[in-house]
C-alpha atoms as a PDB file:
ATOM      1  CA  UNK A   1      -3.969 -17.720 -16.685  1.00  0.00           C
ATOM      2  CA  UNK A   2      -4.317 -21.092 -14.886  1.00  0.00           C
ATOM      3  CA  UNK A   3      -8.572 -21.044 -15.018  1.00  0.00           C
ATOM      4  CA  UNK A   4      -8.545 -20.658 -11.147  1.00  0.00           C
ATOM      5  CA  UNK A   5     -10.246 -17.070 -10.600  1.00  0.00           C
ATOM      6  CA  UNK A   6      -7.923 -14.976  -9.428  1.00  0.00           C
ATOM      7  CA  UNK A   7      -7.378 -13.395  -5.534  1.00  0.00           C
ATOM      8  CA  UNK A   8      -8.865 -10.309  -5.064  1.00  0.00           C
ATOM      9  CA  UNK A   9      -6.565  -8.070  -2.643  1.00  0.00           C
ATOM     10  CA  UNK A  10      -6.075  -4.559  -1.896  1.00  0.00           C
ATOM     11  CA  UNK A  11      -3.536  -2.434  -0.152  1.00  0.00           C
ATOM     12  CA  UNK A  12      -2.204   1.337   0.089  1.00  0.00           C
ATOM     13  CA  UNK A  13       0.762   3.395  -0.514  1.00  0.00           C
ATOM     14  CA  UNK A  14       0.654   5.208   2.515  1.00  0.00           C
ATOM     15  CA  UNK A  15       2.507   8.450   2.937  1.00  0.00           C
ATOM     16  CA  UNK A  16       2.738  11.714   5.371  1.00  0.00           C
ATOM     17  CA  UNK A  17       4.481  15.152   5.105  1.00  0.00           C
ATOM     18  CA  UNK A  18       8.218  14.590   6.101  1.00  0.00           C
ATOM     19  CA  UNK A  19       8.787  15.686   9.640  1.00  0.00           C
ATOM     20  CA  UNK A  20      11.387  18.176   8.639  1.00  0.00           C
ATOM     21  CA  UNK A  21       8.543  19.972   6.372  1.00  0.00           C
ATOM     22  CA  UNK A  22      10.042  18.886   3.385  1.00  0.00           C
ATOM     23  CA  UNK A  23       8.753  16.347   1.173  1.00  0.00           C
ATOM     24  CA  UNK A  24       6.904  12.925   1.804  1.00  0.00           C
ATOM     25  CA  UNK A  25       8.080   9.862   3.661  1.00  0.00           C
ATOM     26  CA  UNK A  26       6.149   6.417   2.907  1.00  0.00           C
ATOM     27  CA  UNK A  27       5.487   3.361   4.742  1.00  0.00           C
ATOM     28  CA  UNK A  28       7.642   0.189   4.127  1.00  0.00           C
ATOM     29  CA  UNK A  29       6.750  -2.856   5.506  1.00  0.00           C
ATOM     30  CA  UNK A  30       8.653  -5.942   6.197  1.00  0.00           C
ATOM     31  CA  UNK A  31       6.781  -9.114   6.325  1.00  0.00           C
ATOM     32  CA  UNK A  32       8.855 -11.867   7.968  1.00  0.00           C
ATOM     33  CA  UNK A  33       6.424 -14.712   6.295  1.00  0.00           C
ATOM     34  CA  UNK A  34       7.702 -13.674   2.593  1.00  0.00           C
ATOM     35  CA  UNK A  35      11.334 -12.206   3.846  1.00  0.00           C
ATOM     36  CA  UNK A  36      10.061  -9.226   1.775  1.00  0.00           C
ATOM     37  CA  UNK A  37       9.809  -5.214   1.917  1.00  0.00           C
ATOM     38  CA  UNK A  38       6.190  -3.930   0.689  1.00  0.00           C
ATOM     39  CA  UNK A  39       3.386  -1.824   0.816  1.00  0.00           C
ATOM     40  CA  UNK A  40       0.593  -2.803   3.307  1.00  0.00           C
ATOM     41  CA  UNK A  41      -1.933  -4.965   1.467  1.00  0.00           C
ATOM     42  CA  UNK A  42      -4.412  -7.921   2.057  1.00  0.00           C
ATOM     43  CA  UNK A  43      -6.795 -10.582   0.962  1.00  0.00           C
ATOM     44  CA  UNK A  44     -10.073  -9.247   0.885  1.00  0.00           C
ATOM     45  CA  UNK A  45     -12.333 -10.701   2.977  1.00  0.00           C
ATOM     46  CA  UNK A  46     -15.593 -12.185   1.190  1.00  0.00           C
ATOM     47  CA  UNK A  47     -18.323  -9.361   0.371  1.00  0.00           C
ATOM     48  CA  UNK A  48     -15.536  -6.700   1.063  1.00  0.00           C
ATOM     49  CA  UNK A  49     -15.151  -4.155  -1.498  1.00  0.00           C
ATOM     50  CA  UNK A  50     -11.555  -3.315  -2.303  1.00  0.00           C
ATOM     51  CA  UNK A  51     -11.577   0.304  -1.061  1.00  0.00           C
ATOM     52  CA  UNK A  52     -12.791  -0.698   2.387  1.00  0.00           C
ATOM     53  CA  UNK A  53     -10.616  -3.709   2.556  1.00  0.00           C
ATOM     54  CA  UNK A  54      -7.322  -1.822   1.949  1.00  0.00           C
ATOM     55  CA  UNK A  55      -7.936   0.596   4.415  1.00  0.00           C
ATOM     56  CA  UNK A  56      -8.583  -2.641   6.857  1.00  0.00           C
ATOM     57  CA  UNK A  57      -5.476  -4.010   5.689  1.00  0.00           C
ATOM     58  CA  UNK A  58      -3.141  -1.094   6.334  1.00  0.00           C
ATOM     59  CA  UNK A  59      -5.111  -0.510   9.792  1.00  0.00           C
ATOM     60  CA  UNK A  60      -4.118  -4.204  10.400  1.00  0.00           C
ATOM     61  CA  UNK A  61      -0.645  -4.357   9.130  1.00  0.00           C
ATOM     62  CA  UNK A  62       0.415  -0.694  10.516  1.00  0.00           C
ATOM     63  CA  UNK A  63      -1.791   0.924  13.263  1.00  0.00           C
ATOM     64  CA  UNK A  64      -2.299   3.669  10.897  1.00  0.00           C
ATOM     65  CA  UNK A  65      -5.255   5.137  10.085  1.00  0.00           C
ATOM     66  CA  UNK A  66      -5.786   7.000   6.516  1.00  0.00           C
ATOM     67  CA  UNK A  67      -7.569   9.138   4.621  1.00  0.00           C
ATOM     68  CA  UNK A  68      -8.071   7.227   0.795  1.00  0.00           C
ATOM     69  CA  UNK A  69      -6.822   9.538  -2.280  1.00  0.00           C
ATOM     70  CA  UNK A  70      -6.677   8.202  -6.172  1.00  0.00           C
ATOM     71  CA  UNK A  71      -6.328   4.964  -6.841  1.00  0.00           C
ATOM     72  CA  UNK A  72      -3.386   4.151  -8.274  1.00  0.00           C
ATOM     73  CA  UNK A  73      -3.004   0.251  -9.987  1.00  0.00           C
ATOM     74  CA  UNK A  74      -3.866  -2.776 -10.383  1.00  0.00           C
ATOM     75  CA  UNK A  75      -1.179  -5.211  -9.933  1.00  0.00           C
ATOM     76  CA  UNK A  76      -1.543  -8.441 -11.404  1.00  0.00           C
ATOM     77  CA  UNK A  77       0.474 -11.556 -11.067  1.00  0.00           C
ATOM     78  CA  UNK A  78       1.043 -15.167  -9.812  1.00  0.00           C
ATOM     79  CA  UNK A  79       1.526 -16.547  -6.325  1.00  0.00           C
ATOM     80  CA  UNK A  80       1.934 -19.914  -4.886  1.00  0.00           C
ATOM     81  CA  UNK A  81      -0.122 -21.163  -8.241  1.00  0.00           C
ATOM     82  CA  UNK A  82      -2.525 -18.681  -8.478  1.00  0.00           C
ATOM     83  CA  UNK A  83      -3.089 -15.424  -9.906  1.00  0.00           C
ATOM     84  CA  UNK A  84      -3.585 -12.252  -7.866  1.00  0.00           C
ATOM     85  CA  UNK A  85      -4.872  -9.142  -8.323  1.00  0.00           C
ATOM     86  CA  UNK A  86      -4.025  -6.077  -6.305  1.00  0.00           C
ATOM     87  CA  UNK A  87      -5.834  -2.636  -6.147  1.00  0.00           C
ATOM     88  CA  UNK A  88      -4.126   0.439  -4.748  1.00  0.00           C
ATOM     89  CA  UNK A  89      -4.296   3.837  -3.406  1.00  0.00           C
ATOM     90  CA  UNK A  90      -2.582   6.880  -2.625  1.00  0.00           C
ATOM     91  CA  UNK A  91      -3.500   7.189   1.409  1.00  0.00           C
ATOM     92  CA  UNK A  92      -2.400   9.884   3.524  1.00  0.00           C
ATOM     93  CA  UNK A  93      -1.701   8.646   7.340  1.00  0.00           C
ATOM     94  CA  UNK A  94      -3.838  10.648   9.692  1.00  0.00           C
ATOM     95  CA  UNK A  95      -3.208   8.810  13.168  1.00  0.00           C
ATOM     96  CA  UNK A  96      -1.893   5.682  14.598  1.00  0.00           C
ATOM     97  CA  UNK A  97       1.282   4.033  15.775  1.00  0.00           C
ATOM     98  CA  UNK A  98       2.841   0.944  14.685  1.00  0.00           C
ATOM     99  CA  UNK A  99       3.198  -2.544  16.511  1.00  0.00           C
ATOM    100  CA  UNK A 100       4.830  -5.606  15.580  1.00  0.00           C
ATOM    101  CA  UNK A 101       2.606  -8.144  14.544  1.00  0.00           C
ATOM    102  CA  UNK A 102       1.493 -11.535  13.218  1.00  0.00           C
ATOM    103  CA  UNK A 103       2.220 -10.487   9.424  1.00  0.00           C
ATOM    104  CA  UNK A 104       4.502  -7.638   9.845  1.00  0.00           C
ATOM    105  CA  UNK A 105       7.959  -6.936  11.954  1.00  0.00           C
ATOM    106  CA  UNK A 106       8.799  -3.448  11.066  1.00  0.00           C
ATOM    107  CA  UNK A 107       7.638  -0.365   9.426  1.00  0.00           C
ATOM    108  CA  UNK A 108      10.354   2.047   8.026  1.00  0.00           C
ATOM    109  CA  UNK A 109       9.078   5.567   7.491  1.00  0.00           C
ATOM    110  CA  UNK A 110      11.296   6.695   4.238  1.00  0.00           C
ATOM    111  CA  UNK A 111      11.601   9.433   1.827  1.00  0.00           C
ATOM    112  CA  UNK A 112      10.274   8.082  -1.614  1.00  0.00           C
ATOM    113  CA  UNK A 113      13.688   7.186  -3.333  1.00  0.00           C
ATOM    114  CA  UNK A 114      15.201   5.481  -0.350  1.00  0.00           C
ATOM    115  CA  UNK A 115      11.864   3.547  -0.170  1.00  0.00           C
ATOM    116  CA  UNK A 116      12.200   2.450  -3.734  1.00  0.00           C
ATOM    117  CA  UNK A 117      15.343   1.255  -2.779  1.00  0.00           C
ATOM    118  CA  UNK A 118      13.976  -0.579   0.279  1.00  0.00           C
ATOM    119  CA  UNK A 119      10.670  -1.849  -1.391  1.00  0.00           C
ATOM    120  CA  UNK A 120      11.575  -5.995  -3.122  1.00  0.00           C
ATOM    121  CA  UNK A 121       9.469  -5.983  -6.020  1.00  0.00           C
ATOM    122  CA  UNK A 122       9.633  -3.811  -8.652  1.00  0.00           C
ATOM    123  CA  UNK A 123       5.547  -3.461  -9.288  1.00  0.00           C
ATOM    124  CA  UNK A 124       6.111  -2.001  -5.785  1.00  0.00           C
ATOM    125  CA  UNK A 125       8.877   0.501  -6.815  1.00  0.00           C
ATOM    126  CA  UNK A 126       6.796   1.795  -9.843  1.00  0.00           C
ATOM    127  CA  UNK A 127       3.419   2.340  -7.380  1.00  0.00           C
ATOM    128  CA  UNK A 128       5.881   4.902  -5.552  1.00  0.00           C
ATOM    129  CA  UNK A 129       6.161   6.614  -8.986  1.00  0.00           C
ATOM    130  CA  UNK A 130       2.678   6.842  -9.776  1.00  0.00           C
ATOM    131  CA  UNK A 131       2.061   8.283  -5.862  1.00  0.00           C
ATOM    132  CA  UNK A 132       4.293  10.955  -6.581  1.00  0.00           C
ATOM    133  CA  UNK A 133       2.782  11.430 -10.084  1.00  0.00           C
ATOM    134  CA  UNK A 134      -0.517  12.108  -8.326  1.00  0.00           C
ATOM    135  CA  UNK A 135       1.118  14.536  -6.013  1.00  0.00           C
ATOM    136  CA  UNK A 136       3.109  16.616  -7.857  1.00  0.00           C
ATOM    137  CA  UNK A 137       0.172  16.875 -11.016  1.00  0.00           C
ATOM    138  CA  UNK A 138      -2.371  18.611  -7.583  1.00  0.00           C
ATOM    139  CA  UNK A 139      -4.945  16.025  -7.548  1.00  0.00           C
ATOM    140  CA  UNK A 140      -6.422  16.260  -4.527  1.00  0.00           C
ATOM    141  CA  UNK A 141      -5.235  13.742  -1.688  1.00  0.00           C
ATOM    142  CA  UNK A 142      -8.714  13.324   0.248  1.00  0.00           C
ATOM    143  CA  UNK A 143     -12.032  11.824  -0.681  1.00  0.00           C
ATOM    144  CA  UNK A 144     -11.691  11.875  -4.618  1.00  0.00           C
ATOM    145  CA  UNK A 145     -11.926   8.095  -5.500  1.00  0.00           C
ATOM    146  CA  UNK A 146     -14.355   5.796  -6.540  1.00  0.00           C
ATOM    147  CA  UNK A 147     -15.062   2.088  -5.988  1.00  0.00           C
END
């Protein structure tokens, strides 16, 4: 793009049976830095690999702890000059609560279309499509990706 290499991050579309036994809700977050609604990703940090990063990154951003499923994307695109690359997975919240924090304000627990609504980009709207892709075709939610 610009000849700068690009950013390596990684982050997670985090999601959990609906309380009411029906469906999925997934994790919004609101980072007050950006003004922005999105899924929890990060920087990684150097030597990290992206799966173990993202799962640092949504431990960081949410209090949640996860158990990794398919990966999903790679989003690609430019910020504040440079580009940026994104990997992604489908991760299933096991434990954890949420706390305000440095990079993130809230955490909104929502049924996939009224997080699609929530979410500001649209890259992050379509990674709530391919989540549900994933679920719906069976593929198993634990322990089936690779690095």
């Amino acid at each position: 793009m610009n000849g700068k290499p690009p950013v390596l991050a990684a982050g997670c579309v985090l999601w959990r049976p609906s309380p009411s036994g029906h469906g999925i809700e997934i994790a919004v977050i609101f980072r007050p830095k950006w003004s922005d609604w999105s899924h929890p990703k990060g920087k990684l940090k150097r030597g990290e690999s992206a799966l173990p990063g993202a799962l640092r990154e949504v431990r960081e951003e949410t209090g949640m702890t996860c158990e990794p499923g398919m990966e999903l994307a790679t989003v690609r695109y430019v910020t504040q000059g440079r580009p940026k690359e994104v990997r992604y997975w489908a991760a299933e919240a096991t434990d954890g609560s949420f706390e305000a924090n440095r990079e993130v304000s809230r955490l909104l627990w929502l049924p996939p279309p009224a997080a699609q609504a929530r979410l500001t980009r649209d890259h992050d709207k379509e990674l709530v499509d391919m989540l549900l892709t994933v679920l719906r075709a069976g593929q198993p939610s634990r322990g089936t990706t690779k690095e």
